[in-house]
C-alpha atoms as a PDB file:
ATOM      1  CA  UNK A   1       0.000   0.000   0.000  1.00  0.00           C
ATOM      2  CA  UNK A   2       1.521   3.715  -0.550  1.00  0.00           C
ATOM      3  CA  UNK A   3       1.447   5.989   1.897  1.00  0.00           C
ATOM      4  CA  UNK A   4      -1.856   8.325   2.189  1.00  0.00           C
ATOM      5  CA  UNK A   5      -3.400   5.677  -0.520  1.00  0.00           C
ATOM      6  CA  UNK A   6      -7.152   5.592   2.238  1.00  0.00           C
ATOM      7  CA  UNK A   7      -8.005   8.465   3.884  1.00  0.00           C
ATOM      8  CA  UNK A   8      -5.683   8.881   6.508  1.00  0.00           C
ATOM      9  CA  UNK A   9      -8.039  10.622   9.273  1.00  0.00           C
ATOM     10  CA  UNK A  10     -11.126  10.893  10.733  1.00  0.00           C
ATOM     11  CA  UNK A  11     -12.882  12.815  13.524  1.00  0.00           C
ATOM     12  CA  UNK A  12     -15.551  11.284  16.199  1.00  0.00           C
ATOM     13  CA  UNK A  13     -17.675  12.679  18.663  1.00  0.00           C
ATOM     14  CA  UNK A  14     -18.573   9.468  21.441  1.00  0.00           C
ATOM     15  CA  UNK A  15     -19.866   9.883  24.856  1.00  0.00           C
ATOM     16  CA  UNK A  16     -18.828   8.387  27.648  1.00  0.00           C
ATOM     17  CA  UNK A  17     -18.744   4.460  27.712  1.00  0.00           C
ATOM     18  CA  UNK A  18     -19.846   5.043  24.109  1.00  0.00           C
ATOM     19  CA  UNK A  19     -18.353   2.348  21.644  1.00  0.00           C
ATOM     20  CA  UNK A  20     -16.945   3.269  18.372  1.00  0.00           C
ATOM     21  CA  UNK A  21     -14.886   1.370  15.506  1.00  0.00           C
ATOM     22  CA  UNK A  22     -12.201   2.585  13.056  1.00  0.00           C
ATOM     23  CA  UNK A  23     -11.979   0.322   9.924  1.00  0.00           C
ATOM     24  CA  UNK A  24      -8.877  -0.058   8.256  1.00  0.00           C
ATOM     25  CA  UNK A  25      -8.359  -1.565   4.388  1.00  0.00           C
ATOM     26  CA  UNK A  26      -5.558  -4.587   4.887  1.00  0.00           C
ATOM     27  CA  UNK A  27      -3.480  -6.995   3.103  1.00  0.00           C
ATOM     28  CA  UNK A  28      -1.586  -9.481   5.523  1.00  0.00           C
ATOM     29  CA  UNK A  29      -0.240 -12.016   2.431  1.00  0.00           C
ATOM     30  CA  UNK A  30       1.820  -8.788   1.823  1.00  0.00           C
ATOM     31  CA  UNK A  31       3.414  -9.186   5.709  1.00  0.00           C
ATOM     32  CA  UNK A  32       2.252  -5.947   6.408  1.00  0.00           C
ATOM     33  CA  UNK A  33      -0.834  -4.525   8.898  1.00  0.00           C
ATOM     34  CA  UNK A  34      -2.342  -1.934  10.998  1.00  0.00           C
ATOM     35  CA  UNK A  35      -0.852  -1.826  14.795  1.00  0.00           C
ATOM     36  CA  UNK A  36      -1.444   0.729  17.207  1.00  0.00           C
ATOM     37  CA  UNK A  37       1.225   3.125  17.803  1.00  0.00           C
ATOM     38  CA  UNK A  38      -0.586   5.585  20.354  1.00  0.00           C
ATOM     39  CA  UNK A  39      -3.809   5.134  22.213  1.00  0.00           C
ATOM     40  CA  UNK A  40      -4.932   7.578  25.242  1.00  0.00           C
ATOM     41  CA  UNK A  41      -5.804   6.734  28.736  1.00  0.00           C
ATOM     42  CA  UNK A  42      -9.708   7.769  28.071  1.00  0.00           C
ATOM     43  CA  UNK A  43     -10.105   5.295  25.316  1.00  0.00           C
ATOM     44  CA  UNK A  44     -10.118   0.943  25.795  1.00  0.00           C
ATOM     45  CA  UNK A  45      -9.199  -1.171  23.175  1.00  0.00           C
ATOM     46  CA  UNK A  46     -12.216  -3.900  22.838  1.00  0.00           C
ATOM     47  CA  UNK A  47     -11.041  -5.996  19.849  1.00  0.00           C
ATOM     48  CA  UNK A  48      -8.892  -6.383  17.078  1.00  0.00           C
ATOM     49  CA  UNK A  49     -10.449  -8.522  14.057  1.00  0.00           C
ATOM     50  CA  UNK A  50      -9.336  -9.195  10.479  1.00  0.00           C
ATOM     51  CA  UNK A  51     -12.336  -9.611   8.008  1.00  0.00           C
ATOM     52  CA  UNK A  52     -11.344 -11.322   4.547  1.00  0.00           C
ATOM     53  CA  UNK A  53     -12.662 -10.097   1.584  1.00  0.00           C
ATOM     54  CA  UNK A  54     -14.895 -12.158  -0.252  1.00  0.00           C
ATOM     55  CA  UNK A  55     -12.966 -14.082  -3.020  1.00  0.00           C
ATOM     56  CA  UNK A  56     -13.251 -17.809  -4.830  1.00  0.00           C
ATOM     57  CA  UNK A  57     -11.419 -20.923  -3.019  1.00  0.00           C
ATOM     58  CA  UNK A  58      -8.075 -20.764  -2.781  1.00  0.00           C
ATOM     59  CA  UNK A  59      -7.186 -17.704  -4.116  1.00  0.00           C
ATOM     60  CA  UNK A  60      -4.840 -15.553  -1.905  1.00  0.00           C
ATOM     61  CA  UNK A  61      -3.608 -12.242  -1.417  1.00  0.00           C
ATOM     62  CA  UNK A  62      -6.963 -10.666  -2.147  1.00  0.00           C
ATOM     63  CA  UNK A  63      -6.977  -8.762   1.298  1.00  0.00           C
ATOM     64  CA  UNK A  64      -9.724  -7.684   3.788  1.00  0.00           C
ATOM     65  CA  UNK A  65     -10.569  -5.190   6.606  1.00  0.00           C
ATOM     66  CA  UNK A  66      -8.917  -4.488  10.097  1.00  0.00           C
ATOM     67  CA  UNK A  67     -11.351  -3.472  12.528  1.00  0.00           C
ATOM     68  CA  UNK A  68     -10.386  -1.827  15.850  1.00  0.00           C
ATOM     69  CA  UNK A  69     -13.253  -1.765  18.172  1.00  0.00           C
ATOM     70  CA  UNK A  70     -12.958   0.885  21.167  1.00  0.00           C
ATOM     71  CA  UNK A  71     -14.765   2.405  24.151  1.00  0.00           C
ATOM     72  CA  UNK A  72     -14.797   5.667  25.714  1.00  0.00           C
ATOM     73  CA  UNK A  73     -14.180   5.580  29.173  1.00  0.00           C
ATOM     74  CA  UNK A  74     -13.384   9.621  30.281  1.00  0.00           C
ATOM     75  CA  UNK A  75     -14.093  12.829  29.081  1.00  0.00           C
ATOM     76  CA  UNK A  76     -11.113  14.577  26.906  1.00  0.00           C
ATOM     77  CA  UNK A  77     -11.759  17.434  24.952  1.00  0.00           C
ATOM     78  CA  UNK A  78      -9.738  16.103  21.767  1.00  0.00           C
ATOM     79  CA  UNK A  79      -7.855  13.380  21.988  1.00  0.00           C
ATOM     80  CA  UNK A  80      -5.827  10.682  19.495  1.00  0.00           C
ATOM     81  CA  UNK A  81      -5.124   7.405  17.914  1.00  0.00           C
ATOM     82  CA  UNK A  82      -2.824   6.631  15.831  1.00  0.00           C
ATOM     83  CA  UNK A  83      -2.109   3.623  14.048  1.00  0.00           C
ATOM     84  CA  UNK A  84       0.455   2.533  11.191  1.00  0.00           C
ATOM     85  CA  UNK A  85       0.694   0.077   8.747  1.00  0.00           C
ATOM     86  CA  UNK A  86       3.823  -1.430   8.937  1.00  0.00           C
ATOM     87  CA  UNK A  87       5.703  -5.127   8.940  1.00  0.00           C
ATOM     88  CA  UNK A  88       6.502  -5.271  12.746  1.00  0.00           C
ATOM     89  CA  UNK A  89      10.144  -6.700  12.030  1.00  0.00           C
ATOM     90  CA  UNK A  90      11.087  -4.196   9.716  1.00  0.00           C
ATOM     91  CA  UNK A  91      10.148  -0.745  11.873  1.00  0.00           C
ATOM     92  CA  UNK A  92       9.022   0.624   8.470  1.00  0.00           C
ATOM     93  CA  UNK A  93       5.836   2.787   8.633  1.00  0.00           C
ATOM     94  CA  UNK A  94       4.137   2.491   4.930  1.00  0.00           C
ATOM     95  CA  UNK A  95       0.785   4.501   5.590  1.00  0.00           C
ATOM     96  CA  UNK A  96      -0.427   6.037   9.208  1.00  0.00           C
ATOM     97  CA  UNK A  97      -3.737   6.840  10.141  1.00  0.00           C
ATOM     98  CA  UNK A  98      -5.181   9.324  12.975  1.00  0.00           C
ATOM     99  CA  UNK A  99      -8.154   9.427  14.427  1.00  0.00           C
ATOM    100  CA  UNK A 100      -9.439  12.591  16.524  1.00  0.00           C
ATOM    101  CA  UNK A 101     -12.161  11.996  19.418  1.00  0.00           C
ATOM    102  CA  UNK A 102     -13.706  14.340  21.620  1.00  0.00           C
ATOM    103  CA  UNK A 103     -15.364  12.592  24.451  1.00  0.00           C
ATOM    104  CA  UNK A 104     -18.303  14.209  26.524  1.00  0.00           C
ATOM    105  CA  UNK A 105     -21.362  13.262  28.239  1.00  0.00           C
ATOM    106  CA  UNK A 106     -23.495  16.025  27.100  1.00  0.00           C
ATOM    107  CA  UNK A 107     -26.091  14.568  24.630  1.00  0.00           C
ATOM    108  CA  UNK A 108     -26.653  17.780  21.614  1.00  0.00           C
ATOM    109  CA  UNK A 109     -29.727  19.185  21.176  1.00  0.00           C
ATOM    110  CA  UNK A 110     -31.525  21.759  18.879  1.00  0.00           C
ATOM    111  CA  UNK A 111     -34.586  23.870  20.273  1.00  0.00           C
ATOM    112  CA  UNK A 112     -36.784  24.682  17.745  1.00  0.00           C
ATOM    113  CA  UNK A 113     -39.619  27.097  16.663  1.00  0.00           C
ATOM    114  CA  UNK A 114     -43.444  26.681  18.212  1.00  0.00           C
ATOM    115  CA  UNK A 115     -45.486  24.508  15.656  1.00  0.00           C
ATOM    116  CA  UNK A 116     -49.544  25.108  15.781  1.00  0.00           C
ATOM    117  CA  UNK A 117     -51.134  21.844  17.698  1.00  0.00           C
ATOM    118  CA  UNK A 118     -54.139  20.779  15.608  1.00  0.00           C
ATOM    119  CA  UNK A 119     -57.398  19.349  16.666  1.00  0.00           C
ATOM    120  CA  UNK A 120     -55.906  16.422  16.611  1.00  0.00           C
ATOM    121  CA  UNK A 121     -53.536  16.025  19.502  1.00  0.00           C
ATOM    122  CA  UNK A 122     -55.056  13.844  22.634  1.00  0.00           C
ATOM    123  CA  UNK A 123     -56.737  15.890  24.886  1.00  0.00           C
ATOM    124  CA  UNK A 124     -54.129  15.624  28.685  1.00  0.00           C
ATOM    125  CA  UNK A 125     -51.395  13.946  27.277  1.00  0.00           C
ATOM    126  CA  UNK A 126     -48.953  17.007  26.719  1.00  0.00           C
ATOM    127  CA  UNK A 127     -45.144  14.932  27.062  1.00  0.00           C
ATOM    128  CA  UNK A 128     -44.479  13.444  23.899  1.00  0.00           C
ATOM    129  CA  UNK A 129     -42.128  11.633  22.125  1.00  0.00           C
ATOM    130  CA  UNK A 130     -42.657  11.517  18.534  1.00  0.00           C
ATOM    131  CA  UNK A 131     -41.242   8.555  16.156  1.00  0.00           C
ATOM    132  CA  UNK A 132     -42.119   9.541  12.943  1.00  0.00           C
ATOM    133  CA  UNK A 133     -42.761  12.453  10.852  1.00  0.00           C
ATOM    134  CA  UNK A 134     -46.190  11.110   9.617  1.00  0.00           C
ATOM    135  CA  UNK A 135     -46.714  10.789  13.819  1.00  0.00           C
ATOM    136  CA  UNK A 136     -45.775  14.726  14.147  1.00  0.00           C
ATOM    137  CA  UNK A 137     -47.748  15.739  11.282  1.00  0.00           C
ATOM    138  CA  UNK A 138     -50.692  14.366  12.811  1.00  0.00           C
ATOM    139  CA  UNK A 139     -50.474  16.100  15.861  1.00  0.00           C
ATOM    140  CA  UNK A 140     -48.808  19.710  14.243  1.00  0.00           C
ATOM    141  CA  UNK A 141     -49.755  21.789  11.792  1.00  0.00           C
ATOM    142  CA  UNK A 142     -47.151  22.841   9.178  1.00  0.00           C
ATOM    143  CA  UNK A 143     -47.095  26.606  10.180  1.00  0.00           C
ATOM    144  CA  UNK A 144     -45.051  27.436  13.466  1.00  0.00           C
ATOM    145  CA  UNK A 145     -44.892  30.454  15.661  1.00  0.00           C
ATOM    146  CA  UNK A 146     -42.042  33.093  14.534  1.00  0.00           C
ATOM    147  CA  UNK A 147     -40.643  33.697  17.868  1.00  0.00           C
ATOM    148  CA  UNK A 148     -36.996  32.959  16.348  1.00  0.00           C
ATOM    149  CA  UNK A 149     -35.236  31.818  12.836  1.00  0.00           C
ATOM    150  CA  UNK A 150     -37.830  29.130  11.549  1.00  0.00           C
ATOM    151  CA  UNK A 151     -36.442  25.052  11.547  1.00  0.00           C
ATOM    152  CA  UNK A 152     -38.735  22.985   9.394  1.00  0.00           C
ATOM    153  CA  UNK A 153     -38.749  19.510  10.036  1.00  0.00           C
ATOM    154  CA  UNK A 154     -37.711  17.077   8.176  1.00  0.00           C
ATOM    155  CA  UNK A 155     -38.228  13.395   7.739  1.00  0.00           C
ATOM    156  CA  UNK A 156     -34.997  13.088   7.749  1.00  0.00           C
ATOM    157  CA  UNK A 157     -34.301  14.466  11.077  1.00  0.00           C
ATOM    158  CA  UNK A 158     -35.640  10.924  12.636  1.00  0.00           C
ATOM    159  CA  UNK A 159     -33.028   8.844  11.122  1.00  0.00           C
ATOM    160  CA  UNK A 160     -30.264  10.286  14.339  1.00  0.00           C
ATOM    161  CA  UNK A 161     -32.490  12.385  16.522  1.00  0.00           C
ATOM    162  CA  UNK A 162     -35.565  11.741  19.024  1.00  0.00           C
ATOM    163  CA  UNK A 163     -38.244  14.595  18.966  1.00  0.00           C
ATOM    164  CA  UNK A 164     -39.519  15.362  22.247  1.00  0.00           C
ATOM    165  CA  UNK A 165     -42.184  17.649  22.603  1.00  0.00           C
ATOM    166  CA  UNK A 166     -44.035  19.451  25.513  1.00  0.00           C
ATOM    167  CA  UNK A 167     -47.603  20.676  24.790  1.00  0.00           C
ATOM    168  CA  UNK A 168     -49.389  23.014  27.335  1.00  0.00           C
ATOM    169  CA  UNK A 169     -53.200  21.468  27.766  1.00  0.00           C
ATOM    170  CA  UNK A 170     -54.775  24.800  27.209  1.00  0.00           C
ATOM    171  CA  UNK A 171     -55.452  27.116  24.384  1.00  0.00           C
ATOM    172  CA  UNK A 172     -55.532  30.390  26.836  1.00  0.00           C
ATOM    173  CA  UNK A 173     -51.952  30.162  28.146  1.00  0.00           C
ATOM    174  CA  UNK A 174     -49.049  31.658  26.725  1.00  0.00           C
ATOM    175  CA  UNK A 175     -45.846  30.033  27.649  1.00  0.00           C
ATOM    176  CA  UNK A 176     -42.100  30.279  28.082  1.00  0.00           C
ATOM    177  CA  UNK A 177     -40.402  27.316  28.272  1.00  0.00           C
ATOM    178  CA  UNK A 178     -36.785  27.208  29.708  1.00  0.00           C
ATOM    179  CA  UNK A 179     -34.567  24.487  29.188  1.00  0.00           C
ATOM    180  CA  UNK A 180     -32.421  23.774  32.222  1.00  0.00           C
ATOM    181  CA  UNK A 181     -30.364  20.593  31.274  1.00  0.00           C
ATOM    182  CA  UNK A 182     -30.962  17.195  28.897  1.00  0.00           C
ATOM    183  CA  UNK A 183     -29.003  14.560  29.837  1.00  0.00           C
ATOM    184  CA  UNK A 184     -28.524  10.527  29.495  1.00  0.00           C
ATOM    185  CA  UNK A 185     -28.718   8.554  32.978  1.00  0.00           C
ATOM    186  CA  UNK A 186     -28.922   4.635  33.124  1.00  0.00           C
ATOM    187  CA  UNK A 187     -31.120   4.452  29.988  1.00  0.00           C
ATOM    188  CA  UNK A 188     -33.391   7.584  30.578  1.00  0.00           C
ATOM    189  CA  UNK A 189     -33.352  10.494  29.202  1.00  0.00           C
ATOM    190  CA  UNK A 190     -33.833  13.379  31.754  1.00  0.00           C
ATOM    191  CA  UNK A 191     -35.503  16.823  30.158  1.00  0.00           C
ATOM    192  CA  UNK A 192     -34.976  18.942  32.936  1.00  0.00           C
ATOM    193  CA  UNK A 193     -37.031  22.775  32.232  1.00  0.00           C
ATOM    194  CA  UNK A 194     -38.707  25.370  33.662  1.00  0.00           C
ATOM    195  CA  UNK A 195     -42.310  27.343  32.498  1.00  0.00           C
ATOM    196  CA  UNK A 196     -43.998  30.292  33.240  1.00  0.00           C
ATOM    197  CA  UNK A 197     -47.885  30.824  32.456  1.00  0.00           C
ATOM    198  CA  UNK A 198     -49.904  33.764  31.473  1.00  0.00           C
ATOM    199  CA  UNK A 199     -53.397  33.555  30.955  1.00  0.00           C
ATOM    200  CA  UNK A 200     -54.591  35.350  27.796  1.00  0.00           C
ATOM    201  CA  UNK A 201     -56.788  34.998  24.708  1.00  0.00           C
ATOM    202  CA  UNK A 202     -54.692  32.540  22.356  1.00  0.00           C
ATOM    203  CA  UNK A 203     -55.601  30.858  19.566  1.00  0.00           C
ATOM    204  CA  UNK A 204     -53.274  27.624  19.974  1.00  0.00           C
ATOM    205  CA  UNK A 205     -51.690  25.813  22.262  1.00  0.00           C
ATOM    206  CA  UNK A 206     -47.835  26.673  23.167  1.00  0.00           C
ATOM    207  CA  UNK A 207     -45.471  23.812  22.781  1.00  0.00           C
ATOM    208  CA  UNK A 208     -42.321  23.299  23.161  1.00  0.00           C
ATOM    209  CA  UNK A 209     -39.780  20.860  20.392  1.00  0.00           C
ATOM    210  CA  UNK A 210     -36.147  19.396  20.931  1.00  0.00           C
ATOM    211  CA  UNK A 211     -34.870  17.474  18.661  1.00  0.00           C
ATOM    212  CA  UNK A 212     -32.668  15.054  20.744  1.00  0.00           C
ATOM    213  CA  UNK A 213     -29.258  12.920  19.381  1.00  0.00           C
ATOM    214  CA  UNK A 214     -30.038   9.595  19.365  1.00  0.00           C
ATOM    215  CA  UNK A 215     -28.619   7.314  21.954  1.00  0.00           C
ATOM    216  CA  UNK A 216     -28.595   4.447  24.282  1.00  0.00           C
ATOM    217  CA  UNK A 217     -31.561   5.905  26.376  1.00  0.00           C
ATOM    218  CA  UNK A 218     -35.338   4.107  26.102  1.00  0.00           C
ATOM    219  CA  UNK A 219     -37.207   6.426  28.194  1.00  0.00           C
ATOM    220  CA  UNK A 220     -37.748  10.232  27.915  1.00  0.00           C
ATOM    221  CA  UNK A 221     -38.730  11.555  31.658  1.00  0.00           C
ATOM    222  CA  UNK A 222     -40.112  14.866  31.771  1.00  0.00           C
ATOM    223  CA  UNK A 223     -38.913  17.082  34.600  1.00  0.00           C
ATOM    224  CA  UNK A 224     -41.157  20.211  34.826  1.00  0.00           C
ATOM    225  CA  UNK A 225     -40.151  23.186  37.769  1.00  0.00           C
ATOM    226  CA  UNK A 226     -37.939  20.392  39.724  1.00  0.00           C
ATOM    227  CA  UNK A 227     -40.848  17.583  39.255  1.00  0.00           C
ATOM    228  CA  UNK A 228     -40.861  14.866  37.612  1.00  0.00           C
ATOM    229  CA  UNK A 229     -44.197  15.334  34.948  1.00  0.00           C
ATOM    230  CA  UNK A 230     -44.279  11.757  32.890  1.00  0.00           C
ATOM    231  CA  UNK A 231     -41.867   8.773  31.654  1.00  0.00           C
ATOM    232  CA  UNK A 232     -42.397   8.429  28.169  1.00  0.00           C
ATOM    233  CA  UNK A 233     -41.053   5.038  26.724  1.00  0.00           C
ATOM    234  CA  UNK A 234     -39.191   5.592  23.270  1.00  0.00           C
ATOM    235  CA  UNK A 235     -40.604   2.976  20.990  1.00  0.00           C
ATOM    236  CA  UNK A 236     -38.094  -0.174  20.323  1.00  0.00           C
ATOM    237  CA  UNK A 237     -37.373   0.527  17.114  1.00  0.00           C
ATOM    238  CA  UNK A 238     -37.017   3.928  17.035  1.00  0.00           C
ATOM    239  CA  UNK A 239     -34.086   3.883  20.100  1.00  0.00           C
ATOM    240  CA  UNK A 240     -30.430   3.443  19.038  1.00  0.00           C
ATOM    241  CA  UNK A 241     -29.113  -0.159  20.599  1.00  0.00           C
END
């Protein structure tokens, strides 16, 4: 292989006890292979596999993948590992690859703009967690409030995100939602935020939308002025395993 001939580095964002894999084009019949020449303190090394490429019996020197399979374990703001391809014996680096991670346990979120409700949403049931975006165009109506820069969803915004939604049960109260904190704890997801009500002549419901990263979390509890409001279970197949 000649040096820089694969992309030679890539960037990931994991959370902690998140686990991630860099794959790595090989060819062992040639003698040489990927090996890992730094790897820091907040990252474990889970495996180490070679995968063959698919070729008729008994040919050889065809190649196949190296996978390195690793967890997070600590938060570092940007950290690195490095591997080389290389025969061992020979101390000869042919091609080196780096890969940047930033480790956190914040999960990313985007607030967005107040949608109408329609007549359709279910009368007391105001914490949601919506799967779909045939589900949240059922329950919104395709105009939003203008209080800041409009988002539009998209149905492509549920293939990595979770939207979680907060609908006030009345049509005369205005109000202000504050978000105080979302994070990931044992499998929940905790949507910590404050409101305060007005009572005035409205002609929709307020609501408020965050469009949650995907993760390991199945549950969605809502935490409204320091109390816990519902536990909304995130539908199997709509959670990241």
């Amino acid at each position: 292989m000649k040096k820089n001939e694969q992309n030679n580095q890539r960037r990931i964002n994991a959370k902690i006890n998140e686990i991630f894999k860099i794959d790595l084009k090989e060819n062992p019949s040639t003698g040489y292979g990927w090996v890992l020449s730094q790897l820091p303190s907040s990252i474990y090394l889970i495996s180490n596999t070679y995968t063959p490429d698919p070729h008729p019996s008994g040919w050889v020197g065809s190649g196949g993948t190296r996978t390195f399979v690793f967890k997070a374990i600590e938060e570092c703001p940007e950290c690195e590992i490095e591997l080389q391809y290389m025969r061992v014996w020979e101390h000869v680096c042919m091609n080196e690859f780096t890969c940047l991670v930033t480790i956190d346990d914040a999960v990313k979120y985007e607030r967005l703009s107040d949608y109408f409700v329609k007549n359709t949403y279910e009368e007391g049931k105001k914490n949601l967690v919506i799967s779909s975006m045939e589900e949240f165009n059922r329950i919104f109506a395709p105009a939003a409030l203008m209080h800041t820069q409009q988002r539009w969803i998209q149905e492509s915004d549920f293939d990595k995100h979770c939207l979680v939604a907060v609908v006030m049960p009345s049509e005369n109260v205005m109000t202000d939602f504050n978000v105080l904190s979302i994070e990931e704890s044992k499998k929940q997801l905790l949507v910590k935020y404050d409101i305060h009500q007005e009572n005035i002549s409205w002609t929709s419901r307020a609501c408020m939308l965050l469009l949650v990263e995907k993760a390991s979390y199945n549950e969605v509890v809502f935490i409204e002025n320091k109390h816990v409001q519902a536990q909304v279970v995130v539908p199997e197949t709509y959670a990241k395993v």
